[in-house]
PDB file of N, CA and C in Angstrom:
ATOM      1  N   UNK A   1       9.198   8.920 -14.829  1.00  0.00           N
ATOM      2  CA  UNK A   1      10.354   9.672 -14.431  1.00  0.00           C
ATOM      3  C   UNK A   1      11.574   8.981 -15.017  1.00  0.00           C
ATOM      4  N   UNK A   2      12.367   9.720 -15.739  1.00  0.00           N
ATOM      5  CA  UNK A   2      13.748   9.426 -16.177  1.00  0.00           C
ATOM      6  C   UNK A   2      14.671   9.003 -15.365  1.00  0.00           C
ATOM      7  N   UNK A   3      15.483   7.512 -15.557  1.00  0.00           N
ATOM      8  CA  UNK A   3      16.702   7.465 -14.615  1.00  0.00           C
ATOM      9  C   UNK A   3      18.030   7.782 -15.162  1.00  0.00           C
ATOM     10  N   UNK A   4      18.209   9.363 -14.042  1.00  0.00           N
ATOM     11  CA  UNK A   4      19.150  10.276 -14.274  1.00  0.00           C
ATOM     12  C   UNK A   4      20.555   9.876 -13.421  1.00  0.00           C
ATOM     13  N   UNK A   5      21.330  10.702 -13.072  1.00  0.00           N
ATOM     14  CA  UNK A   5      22.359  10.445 -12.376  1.00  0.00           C
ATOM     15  C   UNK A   5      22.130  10.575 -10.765  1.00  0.00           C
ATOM     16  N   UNK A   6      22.798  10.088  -9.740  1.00  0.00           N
ATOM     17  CA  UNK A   6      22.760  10.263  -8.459  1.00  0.00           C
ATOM     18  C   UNK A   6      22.964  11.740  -8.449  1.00  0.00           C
ATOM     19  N   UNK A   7      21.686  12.612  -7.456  1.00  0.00           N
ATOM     20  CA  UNK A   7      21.872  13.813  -7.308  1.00  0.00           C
ATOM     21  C   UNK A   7      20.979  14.721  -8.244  1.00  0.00           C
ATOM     22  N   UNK A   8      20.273  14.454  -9.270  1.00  0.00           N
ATOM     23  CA  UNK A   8      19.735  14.706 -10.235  1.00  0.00           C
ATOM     24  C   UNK A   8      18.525  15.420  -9.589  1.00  0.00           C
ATOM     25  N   UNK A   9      17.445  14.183  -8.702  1.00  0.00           N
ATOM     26  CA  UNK A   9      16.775  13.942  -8.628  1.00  0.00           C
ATOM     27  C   UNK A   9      16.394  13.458  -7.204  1.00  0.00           C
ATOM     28  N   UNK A  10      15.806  13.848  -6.126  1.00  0.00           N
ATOM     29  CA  UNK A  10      15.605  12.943  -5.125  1.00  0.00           C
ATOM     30  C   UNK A  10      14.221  12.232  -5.523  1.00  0.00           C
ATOM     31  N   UNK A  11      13.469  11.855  -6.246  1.00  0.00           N
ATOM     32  CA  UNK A  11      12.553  10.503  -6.222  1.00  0.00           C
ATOM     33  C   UNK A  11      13.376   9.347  -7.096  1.00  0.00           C
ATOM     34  N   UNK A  12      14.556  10.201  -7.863  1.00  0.00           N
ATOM     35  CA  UNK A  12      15.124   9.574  -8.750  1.00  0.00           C
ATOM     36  C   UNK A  12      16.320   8.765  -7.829  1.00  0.00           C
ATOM     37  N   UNK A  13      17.152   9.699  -6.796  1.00  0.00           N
ATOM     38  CA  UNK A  13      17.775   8.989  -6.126  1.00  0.00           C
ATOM     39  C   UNK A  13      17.335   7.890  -4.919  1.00  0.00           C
ATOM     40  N   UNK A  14      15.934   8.099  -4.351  1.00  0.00           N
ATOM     41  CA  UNK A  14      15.112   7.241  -3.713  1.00  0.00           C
ATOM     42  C   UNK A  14      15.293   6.040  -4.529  1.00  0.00           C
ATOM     43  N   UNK A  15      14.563   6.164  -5.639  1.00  0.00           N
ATOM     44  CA  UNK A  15      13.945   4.574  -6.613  1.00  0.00           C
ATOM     45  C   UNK A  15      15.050   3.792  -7.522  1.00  0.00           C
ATOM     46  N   UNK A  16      15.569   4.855  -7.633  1.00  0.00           N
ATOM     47  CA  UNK A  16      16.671   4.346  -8.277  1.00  0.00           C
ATOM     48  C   UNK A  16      18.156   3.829  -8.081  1.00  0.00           C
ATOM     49  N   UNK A  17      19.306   4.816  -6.950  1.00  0.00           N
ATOM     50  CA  UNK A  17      19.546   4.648  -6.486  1.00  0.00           C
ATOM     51  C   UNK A  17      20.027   4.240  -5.016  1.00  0.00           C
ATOM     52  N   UNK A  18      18.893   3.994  -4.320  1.00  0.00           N
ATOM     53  CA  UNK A  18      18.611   3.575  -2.844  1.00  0.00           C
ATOM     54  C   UNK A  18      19.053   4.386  -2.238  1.00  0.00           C
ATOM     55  N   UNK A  19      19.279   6.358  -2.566  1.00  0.00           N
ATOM     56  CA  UNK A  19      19.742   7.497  -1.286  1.00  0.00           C
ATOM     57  C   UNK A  19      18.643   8.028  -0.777  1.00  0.00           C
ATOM     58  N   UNK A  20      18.239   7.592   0.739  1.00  0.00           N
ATOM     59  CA  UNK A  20      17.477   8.068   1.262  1.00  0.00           C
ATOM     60  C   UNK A  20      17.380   9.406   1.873  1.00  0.00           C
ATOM     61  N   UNK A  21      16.990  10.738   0.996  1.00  0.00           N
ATOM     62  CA  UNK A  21      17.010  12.234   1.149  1.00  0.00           C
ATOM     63  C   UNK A  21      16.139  12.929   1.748  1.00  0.00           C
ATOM     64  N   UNK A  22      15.011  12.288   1.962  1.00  0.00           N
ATOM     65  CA  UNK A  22      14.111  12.401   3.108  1.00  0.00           C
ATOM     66  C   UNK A  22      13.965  11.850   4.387  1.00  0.00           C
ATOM     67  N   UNK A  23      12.943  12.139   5.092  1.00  0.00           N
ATOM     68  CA  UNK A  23      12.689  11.933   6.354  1.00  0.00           C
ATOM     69  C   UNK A  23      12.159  10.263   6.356  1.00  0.00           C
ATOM     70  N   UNK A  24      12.244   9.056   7.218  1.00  0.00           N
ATOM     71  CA  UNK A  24      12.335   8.214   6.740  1.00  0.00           C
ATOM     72  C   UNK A  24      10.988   7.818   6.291  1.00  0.00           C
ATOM     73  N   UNK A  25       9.841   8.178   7.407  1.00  0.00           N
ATOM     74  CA  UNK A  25       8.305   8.387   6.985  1.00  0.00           C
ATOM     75  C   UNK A  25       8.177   8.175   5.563  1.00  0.00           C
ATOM     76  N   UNK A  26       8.733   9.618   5.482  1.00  0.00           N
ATOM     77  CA  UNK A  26       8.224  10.133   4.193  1.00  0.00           C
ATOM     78  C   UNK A  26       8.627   9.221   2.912  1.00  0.00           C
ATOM     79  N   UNK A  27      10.464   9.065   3.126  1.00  0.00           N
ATOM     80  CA  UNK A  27      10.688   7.958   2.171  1.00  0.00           C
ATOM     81  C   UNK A  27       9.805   6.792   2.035  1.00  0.00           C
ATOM     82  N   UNK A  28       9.580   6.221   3.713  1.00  0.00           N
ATOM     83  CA  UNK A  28       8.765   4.751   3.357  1.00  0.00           C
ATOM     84  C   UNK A  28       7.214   4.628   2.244  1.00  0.00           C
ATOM     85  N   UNK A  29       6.885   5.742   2.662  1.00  0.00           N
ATOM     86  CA  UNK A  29       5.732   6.330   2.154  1.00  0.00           C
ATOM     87  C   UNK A  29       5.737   6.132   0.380  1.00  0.00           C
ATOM     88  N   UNK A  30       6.526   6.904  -0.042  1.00  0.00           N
ATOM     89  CA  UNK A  30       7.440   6.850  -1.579  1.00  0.00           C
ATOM     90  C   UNK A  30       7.170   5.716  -2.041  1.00  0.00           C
ATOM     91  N   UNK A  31       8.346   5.023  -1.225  1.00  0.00           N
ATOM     92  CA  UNK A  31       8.676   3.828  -1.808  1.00  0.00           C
ATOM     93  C   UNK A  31       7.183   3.018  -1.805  1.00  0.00           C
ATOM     94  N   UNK A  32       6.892   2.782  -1.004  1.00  0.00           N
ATOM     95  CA  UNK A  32       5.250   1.896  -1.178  1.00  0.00           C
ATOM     96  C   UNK A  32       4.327   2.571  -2.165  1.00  0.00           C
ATOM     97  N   UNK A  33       4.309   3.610  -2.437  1.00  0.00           N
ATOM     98  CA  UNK A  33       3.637   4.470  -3.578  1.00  0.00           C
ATOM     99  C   UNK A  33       4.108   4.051  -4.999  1.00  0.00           C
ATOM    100  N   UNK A  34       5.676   3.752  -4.840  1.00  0.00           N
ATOM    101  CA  UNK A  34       6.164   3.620  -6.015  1.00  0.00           C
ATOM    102  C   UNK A  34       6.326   2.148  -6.273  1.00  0.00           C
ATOM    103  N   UNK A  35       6.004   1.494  -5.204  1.00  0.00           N
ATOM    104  CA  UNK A  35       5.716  -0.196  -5.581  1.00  0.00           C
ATOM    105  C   UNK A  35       4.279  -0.555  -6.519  1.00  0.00           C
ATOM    106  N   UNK A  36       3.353   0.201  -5.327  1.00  0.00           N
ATOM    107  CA  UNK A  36       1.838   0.407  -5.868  1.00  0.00           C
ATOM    108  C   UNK A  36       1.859   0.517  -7.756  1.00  0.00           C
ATOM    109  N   UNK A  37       2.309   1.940  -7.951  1.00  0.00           N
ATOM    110  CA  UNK A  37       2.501   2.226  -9.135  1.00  0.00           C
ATOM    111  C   UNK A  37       3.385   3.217  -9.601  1.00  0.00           C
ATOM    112  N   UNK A  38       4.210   2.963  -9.908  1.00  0.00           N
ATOM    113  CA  UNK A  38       5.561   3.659 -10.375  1.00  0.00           C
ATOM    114  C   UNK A  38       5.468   5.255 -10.965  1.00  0.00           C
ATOM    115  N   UNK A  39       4.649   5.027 -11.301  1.00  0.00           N
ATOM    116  CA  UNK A  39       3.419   6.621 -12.203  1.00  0.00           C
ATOM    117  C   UNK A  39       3.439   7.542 -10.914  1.00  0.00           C
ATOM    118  N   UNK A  40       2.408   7.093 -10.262  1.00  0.00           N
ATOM    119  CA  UNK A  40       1.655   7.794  -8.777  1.00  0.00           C
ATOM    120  C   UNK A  40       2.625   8.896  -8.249  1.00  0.00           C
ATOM    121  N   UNK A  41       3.905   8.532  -8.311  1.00  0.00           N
ATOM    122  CA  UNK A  41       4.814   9.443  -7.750  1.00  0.00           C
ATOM    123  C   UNK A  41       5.596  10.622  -8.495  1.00  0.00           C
ATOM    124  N   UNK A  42       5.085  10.429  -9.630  1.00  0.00           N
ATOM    125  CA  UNK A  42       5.182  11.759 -10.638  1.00  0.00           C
ATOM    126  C   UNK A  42       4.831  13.122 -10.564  1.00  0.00           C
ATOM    127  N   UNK A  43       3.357  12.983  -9.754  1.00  0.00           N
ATOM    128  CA  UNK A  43       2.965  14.148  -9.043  1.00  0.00           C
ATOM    129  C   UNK A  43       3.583  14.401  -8.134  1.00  0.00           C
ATOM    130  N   UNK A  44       4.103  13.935  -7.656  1.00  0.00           N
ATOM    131  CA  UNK A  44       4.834  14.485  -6.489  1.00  0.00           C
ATOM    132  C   UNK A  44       6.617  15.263  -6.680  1.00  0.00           C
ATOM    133  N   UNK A  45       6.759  15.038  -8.022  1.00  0.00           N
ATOM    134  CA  UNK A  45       8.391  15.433  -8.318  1.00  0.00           C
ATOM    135  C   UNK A  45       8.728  17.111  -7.650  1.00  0.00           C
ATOM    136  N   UNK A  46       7.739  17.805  -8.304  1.00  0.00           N
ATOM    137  CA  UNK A  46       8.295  19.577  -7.285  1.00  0.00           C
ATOM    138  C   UNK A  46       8.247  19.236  -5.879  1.00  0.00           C
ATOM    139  N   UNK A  47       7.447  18.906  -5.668  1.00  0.00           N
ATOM    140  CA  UNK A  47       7.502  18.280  -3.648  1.00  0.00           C
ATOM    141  C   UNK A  47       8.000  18.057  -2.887  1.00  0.00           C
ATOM    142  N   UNK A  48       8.577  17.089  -3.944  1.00  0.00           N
ATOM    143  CA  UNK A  48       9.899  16.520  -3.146  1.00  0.00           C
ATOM    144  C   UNK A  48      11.278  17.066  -3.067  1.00  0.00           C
ATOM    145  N   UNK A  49      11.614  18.284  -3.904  1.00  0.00           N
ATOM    146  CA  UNK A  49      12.278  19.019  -3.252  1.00  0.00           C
ATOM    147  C   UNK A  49      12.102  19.790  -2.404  1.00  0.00           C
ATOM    148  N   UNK A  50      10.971  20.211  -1.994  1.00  0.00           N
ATOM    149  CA  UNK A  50      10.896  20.743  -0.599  1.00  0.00           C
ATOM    150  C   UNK A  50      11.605  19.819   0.525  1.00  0.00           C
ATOM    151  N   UNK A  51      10.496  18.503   0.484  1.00  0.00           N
ATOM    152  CA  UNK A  51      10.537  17.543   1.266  1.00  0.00           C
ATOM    153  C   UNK A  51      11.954  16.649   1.653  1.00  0.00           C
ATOM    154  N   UNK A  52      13.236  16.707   0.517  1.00  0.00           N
ATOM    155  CA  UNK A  52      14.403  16.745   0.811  1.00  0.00           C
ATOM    156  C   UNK A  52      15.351  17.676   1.415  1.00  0.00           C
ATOM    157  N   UNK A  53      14.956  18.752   1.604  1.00  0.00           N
ATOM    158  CA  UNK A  53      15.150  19.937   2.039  1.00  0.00           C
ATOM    159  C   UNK A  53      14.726  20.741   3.115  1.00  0.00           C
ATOM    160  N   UNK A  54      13.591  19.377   4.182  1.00  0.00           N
ATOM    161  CA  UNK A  54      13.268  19.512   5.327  1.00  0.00           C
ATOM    162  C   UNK A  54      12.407  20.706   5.074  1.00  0.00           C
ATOM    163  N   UNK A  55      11.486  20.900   4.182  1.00  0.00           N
ATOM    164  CA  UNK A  55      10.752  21.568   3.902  1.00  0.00           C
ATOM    165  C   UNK A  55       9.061  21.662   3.613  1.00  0.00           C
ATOM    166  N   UNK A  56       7.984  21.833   4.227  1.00  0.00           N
ATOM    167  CA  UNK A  56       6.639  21.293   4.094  1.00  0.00           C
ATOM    168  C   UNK A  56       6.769  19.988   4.461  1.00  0.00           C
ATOM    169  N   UNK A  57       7.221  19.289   5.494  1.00  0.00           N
ATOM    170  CA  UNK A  57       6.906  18.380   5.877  1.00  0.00           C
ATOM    171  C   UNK A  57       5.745  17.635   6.106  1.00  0.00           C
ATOM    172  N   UNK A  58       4.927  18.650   7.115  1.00  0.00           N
ATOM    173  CA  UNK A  58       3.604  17.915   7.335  1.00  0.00           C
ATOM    174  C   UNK A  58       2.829  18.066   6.138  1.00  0.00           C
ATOM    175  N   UNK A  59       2.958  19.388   5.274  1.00  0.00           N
ATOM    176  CA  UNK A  59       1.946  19.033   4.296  1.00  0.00           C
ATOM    177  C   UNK A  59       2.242  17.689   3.124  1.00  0.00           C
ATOM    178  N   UNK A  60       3.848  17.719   3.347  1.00  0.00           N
ATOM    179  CA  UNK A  60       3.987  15.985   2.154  1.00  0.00           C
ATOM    180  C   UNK A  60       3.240  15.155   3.239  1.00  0.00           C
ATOM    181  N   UNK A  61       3.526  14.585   4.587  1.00  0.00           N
ATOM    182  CA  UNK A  61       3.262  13.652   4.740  1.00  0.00           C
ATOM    183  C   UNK A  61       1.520  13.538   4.858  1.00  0.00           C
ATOM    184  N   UNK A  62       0.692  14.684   4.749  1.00  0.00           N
ATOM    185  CA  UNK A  62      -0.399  14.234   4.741  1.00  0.00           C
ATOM    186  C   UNK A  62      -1.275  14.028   2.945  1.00  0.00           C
ATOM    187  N   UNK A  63      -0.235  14.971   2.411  1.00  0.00           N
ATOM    188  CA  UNK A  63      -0.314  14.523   0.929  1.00  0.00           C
ATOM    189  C   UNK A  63       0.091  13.016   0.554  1.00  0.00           C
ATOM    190  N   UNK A  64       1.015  12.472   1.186  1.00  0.00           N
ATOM    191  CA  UNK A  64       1.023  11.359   0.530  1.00  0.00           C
ATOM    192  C   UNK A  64       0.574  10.337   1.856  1.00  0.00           C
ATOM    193  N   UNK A  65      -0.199  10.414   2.645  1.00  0.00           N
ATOM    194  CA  UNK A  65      -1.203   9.719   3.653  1.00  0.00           C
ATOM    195  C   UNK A  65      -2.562   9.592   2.654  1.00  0.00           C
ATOM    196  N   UNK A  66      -2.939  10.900   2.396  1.00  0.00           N
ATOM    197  CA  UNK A  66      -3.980  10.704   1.431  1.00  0.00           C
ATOM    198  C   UNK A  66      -4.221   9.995   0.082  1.00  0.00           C
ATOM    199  N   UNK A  67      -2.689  10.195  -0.523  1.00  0.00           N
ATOM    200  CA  UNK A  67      -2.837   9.016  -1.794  1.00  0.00           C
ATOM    201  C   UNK A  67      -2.625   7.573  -1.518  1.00  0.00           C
ATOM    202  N   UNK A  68      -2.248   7.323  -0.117  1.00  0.00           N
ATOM    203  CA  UNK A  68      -1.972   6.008  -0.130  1.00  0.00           C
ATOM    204  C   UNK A  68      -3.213   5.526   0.568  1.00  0.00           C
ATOM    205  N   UNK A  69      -4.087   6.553   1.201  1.00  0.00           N
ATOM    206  CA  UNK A  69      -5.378   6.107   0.941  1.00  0.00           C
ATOM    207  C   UNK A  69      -6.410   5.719  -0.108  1.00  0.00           C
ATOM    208  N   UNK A  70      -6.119   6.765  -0.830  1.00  0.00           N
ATOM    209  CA  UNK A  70      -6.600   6.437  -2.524  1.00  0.00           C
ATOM    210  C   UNK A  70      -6.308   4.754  -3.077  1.00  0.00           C
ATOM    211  N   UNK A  71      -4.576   4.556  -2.920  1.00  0.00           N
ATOM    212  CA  UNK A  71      -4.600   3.580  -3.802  1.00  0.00           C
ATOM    213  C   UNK A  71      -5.277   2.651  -2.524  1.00  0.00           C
ATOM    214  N   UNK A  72      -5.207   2.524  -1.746  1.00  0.00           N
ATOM    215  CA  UNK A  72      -5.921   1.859  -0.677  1.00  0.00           C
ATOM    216  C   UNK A  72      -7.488   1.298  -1.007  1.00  0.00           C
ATOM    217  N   UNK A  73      -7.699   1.990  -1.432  1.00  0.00           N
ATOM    218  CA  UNK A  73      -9.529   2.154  -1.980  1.00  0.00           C
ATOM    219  C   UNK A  73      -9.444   1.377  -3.425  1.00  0.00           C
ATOM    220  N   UNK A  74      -8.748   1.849  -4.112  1.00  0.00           N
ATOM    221  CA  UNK A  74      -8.347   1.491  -5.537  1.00  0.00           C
ATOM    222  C   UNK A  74      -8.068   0.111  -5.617  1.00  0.00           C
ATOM    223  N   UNK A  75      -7.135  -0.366  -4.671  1.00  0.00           N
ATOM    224  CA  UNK A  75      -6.669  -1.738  -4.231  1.00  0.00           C
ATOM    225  C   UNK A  75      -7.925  -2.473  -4.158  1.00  0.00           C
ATOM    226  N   UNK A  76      -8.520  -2.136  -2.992  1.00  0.00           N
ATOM    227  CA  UNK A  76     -10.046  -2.982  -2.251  1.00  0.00           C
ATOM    228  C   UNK A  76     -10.542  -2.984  -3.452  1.00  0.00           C
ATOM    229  N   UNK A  77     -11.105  -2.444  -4.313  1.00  0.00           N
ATOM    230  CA  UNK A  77     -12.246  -1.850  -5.146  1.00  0.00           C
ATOM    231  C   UNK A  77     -12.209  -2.963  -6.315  1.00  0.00           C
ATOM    232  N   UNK A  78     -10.509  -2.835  -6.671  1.00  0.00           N
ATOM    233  CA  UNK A  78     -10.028  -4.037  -7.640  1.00  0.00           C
ATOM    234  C   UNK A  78      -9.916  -5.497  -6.921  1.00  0.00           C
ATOM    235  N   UNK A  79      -9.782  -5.447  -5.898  1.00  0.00           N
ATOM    236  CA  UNK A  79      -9.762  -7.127  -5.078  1.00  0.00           C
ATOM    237  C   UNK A  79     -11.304  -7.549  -5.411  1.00  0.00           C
ATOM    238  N   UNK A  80     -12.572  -7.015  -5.041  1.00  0.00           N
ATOM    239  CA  UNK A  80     -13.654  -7.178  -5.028  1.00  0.00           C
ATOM    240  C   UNK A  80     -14.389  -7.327  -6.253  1.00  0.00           C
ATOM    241  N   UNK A  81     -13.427  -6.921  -7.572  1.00  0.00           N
ATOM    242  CA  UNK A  81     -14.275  -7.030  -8.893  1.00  0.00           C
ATOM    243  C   UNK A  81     -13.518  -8.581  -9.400  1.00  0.00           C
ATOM    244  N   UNK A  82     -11.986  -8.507  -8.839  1.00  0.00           N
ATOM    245  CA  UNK A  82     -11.812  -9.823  -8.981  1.00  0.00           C
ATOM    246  C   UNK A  82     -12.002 -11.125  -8.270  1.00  0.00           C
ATOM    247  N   UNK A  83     -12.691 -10.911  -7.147  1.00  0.00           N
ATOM    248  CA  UNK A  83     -13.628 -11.682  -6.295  1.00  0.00           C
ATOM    249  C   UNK A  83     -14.573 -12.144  -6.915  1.00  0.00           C
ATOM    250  N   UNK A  84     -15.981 -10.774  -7.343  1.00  0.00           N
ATOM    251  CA  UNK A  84     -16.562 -11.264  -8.387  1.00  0.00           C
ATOM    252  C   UNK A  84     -16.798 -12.022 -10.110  1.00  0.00           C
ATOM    253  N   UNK A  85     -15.478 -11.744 -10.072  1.00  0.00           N
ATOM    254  CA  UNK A  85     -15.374 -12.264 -11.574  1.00  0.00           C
ATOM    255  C   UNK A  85     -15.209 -13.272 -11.000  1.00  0.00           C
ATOM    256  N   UNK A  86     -14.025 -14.322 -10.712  1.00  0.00           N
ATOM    257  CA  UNK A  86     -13.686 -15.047 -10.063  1.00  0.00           C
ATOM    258  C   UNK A  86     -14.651 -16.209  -9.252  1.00  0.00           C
ATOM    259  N   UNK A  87     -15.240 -15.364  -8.415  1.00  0.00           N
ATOM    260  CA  UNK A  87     -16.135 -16.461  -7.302  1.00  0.00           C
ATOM    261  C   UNK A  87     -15.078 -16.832  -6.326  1.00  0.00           C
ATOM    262  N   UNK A  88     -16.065 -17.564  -5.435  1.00  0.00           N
ATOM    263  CA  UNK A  88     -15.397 -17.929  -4.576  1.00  0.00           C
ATOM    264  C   UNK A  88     -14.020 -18.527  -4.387  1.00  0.00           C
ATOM    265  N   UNK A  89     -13.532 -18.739  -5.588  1.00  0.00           N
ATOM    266  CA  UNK A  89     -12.184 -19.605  -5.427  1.00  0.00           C
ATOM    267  C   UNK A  89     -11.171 -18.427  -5.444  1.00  0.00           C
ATOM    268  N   UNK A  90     -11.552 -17.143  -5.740  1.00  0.00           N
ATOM    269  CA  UNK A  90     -10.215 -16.033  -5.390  1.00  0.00           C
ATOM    270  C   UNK A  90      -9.988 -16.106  -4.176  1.00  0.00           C
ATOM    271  N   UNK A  91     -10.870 -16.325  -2.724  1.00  0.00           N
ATOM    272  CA  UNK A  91     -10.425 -16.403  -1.769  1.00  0.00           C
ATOM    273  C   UNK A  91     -10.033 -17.030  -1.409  1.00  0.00           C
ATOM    274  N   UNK A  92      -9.844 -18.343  -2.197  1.00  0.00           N
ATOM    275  CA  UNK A  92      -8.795 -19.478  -1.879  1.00  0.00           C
ATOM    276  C   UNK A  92      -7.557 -19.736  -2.118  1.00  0.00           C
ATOM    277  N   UNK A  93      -6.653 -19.987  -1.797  1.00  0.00           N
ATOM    278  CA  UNK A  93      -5.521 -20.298  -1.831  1.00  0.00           C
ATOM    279  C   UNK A  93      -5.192 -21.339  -3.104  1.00  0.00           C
ATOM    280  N   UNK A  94      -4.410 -21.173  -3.875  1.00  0.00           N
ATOM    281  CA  UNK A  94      -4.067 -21.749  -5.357  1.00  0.00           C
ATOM    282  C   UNK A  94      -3.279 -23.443  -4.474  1.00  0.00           C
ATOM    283  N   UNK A  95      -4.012 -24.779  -5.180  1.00  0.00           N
ATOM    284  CA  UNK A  95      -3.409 -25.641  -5.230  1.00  0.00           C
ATOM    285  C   UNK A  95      -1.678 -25.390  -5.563  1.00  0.00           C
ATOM    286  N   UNK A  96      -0.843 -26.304  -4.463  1.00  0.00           N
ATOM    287  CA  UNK A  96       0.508 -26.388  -5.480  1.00  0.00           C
ATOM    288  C   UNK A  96       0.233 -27.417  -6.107  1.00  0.00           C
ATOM    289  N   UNK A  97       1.434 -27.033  -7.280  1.00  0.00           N
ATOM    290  CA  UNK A  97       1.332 -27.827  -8.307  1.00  0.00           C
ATOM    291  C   UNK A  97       2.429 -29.386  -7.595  1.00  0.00           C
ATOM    292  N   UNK A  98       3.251 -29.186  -6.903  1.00  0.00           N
ATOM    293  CA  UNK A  98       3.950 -30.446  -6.142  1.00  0.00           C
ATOM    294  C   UNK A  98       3.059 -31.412  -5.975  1.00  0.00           C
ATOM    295  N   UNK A  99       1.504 -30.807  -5.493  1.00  0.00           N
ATOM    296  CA  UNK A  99       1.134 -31.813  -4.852  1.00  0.00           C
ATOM    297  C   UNK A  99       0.416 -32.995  -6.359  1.00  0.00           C
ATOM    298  N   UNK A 100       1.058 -34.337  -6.018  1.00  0.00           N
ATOM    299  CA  UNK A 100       0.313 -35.474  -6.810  1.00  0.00           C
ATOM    300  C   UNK A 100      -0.903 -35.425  -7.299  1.00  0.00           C
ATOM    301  N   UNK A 101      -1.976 -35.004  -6.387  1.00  0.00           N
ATOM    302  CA  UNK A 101      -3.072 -34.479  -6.920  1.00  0.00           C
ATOM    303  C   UNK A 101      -3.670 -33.663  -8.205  1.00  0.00           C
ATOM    304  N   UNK A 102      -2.593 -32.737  -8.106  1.00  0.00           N
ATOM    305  CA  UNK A 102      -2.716 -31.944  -8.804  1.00  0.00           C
ATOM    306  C   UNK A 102      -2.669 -32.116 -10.594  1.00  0.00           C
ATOM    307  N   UNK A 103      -1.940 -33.227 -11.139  1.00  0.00           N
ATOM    308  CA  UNK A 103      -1.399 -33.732 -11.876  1.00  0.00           C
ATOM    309  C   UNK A 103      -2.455 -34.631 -12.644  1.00  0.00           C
ATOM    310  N   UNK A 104      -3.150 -35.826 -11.572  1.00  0.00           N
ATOM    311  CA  UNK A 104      -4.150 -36.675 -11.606  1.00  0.00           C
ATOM    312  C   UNK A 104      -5.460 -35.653 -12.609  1.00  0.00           C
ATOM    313  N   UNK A 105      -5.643 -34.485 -12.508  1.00  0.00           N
ATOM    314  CA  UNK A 105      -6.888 -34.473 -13.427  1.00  0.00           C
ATOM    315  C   UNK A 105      -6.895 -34.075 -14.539  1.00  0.00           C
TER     316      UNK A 105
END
């Protein structure tokens, strides 16, 4: 998505310029979608003028309940292949480098 002018755009004024034009749900929703992956919320651009416009509400918020289940799955799916690649030390916590130890080998 192009960054246009304030008003252009409500995913554009969400991400871009911090105007929250939805319901706040729905914004929070967005925004964590658009942390996830900045893409993901592309499908959603006609939508969201409803959805700024107090319009199809429940059907956005269960539309985007469901993709944030998706990346949800997507998330796990990728934690677990880098578990396996990895081994056991992904579930560990990374040495700091402060510590003296660290240096010694």
């Amino acid at each position: 998505m192009s960054m246009g002018s304030p008003g252009d755009h409500p995913l554009t004024d969400l991400f871009h310029w911090g105007r929250r034009g939805f319901p706040d749900d729905i914004a929070d929703m967005l925004l964590l979608l658009h942390e996830l992956d900045p893409k993901v919320c592309d499908k959603f651009a006609l939508e969201a003028w409803d959805w700024s416009n107090g319009r199809q509400l429940e059907a956005g918020r269960a539309t985007l309940r469901a993709e944030l289940q998706q990346q949800r799955s997507r998330m796990a799916s990728l934690a677990e292949r880098i578990d396996r690649f990895f081994g056991a030390t992904a579930a560990q916590p990374a040495q700091s480098t402060s510590d003296w130890r660290f240096w010694r080998r």
